[in-house]
N, C-alpha and C. Protein backbone atom coordinates (compact mmCIF):
# COMPACT_ATOMS: atom_id res chain seq x y z
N UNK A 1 8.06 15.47 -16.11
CA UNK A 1 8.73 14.25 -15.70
C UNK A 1 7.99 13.07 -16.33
N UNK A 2 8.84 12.43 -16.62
CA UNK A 2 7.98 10.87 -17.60
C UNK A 2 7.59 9.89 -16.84
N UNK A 3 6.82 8.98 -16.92
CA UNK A 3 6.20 8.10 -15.70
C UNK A 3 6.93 7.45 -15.38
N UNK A 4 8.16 6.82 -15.98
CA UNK A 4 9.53 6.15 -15.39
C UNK A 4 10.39 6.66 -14.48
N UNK A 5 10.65 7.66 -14.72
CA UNK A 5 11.42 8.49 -13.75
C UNK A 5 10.64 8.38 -12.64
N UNK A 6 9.08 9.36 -12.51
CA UNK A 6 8.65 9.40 -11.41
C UNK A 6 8.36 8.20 -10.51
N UNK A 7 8.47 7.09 -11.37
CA UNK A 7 7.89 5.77 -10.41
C UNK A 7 9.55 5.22 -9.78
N UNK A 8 10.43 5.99 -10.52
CA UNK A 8 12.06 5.74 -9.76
C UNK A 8 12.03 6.77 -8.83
N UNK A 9 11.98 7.89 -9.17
CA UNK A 9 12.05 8.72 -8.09
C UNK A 9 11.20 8.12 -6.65
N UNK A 10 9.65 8.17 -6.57
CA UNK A 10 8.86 7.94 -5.59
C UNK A 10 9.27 6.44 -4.82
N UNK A 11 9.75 5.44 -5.90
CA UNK A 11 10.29 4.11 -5.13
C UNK A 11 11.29 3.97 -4.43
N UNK A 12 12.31 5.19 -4.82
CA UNK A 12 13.24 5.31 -3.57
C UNK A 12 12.83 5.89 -1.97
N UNK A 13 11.80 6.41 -2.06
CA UNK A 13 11.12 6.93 -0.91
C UNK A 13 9.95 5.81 0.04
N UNK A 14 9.75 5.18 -0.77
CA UNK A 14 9.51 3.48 -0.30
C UNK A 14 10.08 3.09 0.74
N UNK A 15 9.90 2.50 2.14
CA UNK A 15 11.17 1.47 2.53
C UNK A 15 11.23 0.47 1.70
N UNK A 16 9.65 -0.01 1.14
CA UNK A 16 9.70 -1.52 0.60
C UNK A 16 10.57 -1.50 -0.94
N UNK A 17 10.81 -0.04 -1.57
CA UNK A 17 11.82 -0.14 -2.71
C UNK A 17 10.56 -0.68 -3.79
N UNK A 18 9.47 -0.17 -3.80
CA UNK A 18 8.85 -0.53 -5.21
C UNK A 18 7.44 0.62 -4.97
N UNK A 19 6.46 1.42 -6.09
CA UNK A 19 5.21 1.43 -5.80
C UNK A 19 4.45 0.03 -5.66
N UNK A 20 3.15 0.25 -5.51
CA UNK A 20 2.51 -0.26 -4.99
C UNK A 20 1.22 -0.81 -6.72
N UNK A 21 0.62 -1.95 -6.33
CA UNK A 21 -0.06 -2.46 -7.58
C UNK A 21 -1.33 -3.19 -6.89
N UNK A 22 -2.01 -3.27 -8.04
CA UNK A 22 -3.56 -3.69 -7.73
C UNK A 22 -3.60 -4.36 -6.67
N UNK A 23 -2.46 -5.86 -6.51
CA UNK A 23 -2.90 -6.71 -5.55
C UNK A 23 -2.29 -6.72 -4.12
N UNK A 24 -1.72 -5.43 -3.93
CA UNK A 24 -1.08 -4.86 -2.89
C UNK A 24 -2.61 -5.05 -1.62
N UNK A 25 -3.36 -4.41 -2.62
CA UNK A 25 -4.77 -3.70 -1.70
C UNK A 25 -5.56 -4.93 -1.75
N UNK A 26 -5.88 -5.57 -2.89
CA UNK A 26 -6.99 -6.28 -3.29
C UNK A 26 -6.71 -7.57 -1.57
N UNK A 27 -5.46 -7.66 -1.46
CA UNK A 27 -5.32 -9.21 -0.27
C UNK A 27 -5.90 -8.49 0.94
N UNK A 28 -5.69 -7.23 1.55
CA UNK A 28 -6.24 -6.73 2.62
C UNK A 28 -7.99 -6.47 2.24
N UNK A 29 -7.82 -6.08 1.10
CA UNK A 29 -9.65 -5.94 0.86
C UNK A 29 -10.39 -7.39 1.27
N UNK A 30 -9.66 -8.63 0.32
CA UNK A 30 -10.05 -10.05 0.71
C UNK A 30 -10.67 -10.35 2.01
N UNK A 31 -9.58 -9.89 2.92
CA UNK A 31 -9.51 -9.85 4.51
C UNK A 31 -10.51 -9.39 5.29
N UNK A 32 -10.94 -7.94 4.58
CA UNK A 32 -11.99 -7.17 5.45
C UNK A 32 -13.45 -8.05 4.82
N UNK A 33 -13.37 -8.49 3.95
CA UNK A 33 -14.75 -9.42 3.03
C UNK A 33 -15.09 -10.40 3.67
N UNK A 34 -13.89 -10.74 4.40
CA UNK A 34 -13.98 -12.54 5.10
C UNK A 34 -14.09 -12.50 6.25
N UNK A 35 -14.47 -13.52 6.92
CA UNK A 35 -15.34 -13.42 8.26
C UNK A 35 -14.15 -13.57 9.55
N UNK A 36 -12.59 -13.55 8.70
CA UNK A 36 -11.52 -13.04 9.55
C UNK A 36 -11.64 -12.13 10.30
N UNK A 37 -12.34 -11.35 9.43
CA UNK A 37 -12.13 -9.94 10.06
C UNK A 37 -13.22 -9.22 10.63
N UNK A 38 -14.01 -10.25 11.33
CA UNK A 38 -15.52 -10.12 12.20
C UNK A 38 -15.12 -9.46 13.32
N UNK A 39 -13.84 -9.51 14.21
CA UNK A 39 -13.82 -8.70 15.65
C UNK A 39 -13.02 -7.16 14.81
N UNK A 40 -12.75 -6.64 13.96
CA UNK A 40 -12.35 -5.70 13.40
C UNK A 40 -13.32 -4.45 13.62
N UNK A 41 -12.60 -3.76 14.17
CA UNK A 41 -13.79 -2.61 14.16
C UNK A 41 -12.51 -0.98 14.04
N UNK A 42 -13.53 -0.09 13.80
CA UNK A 42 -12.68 1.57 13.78
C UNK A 42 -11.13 1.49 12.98
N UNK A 43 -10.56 0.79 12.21
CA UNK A 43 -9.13 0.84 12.06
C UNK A 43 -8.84 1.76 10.97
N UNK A 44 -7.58 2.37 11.17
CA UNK A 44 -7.42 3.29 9.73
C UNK A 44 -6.13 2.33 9.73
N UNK A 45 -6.17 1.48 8.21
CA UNK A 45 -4.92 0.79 7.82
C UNK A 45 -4.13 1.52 6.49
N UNK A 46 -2.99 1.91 6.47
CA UNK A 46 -1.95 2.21 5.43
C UNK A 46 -1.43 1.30 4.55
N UNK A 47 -1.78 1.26 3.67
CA UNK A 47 -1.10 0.41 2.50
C UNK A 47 -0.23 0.96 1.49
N UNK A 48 0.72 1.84 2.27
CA UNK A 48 1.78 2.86 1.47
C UNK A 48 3.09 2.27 1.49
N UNK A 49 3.72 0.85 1.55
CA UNK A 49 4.72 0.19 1.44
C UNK A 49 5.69 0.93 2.66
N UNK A 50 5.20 1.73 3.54
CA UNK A 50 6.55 2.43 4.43
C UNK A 50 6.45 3.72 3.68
N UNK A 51 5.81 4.51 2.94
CA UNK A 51 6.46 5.61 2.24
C UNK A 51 6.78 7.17 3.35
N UNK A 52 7.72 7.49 3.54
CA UNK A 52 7.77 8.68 4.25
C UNK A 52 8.39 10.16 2.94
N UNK A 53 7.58 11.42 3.70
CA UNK A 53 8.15 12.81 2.91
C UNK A 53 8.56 13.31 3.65
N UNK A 54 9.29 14.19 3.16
CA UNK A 54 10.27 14.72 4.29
C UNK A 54 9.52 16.30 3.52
């Protein structure tokens, strides 16, 4: 399968309708760096746009 296809195929499985790119992650990384996120503790966060497999 060619990387076009697969990035059509997998984006329909998206809710958000796209993969995902560097600065998807990099704004939540920002977040955990900054002193926002001082009462933050134990979290497991998903940054998979909604993706479900069936």
């Amino acid at each position: 399968m060619l990387l076009g296809a697969a990035i059509e195929k997998y984006s329909e499985l998206i809710h958000l309708g796209r993969v995902s790119v560097p600065e998807d992650v990099a704004g939540f990384v920002s977040y955990l760096a900054s002193r926002d996120s001082d009462y933050m503790t134990g979290q497991s966060v998903m940054i998979d746009g909604g993706i479900q497999f069936s």
